[in-house]
Protein backbone atom coordinates (compact mmCIF):
# COMPACT_ATOMS: atom_id res chain seq x y z
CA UNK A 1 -16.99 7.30 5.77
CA UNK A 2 -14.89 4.17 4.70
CA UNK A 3 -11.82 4.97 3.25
CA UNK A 4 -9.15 2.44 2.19
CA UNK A 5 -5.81 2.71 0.34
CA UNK A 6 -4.28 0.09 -1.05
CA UNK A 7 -0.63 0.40 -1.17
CA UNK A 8 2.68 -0.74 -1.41
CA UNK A 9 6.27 0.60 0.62
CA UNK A 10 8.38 2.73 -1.22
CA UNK A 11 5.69 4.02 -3.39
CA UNK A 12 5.93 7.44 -3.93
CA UNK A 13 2.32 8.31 -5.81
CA UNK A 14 0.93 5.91 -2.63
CA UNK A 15 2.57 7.97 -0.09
CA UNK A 16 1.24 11.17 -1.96
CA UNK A 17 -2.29 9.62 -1.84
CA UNK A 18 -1.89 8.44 1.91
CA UNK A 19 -0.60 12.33 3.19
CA UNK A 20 -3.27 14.18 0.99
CA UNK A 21 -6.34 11.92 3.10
CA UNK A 22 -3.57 12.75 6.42
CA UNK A 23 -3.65 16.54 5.57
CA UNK A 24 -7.87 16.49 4.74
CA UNK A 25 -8.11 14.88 7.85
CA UNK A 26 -9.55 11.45 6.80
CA UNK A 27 -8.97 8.28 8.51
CA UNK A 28 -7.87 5.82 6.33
CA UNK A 29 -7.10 1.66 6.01
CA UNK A 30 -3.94 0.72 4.71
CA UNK A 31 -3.74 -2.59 2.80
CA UNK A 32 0.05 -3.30 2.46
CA UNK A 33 0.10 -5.26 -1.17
CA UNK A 34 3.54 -5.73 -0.88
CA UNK A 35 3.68 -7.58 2.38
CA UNK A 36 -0.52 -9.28 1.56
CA UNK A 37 -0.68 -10.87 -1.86
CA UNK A 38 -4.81 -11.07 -0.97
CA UNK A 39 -4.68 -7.71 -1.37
CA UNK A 40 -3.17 -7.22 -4.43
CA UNK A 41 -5.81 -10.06 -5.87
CA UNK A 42 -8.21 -7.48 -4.60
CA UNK A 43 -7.14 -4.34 -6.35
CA UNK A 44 -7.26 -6.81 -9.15
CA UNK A 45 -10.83 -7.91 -8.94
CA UNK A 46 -11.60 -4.23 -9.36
CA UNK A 47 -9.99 -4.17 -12.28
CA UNK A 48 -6.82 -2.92 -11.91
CA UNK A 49 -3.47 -3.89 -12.24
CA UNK A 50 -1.26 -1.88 -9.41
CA UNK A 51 -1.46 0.64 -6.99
CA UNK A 52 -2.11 3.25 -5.28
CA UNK A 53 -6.06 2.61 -5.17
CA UNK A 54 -8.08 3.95 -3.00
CA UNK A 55 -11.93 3.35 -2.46
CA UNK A 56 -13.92 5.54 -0.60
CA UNK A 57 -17.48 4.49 0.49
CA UNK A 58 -17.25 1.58 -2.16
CA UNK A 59 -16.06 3.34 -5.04
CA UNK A 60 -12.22 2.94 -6.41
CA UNK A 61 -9.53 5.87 -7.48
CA UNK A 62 -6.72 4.53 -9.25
CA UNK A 63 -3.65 6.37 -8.68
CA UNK A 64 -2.99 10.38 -7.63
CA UNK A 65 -6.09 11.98 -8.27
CA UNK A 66 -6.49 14.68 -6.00
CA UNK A 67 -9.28 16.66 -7.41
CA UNK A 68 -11.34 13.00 -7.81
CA UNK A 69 -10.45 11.99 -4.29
CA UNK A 70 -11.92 15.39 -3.05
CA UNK A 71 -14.95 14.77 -5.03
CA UNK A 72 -15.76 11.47 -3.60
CA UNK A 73 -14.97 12.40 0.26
CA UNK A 74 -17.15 15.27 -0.29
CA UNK A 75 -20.07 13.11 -1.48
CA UNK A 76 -23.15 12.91 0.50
């Protein structure tokens, strides 16, 4: 499973996102938009303007959606 989380510090619904994935036991990538502007251009290509996003296996979760970010890690 490839998980990714695009983020930024002192982001409270990213740090929400980022312990959820820590407490389901999911490794995770963090892209730091704050301190990578590519990054940022890439949450952008997908189509959205800030963060958290997180894409697992390919397909993006804007924001705190718990209940869609269980649905797509438990995808097989």
């Amino acid at each position: 499973m490839n998980v990714v989380v695009y983020s930024k510090p002192h982001c409270l619904e990213c740090n929400l996102v980022k312990r959820f994935l820590r407490d389901h036991g999911v490794e995770f990538e963090v892209r730091d938009c704050g301190s990578n502007p590519q990054y940022l251009e890439e949450v952008k290509e997908m189509g959205f303007l800030g963060v958290p996003v997180t894409v697992v296996n390919g397909e993006a979760i804007q924001g705190l959606q718990p209940e869609k970010l269980n649905e797509y890690l438990h995808k097989t």
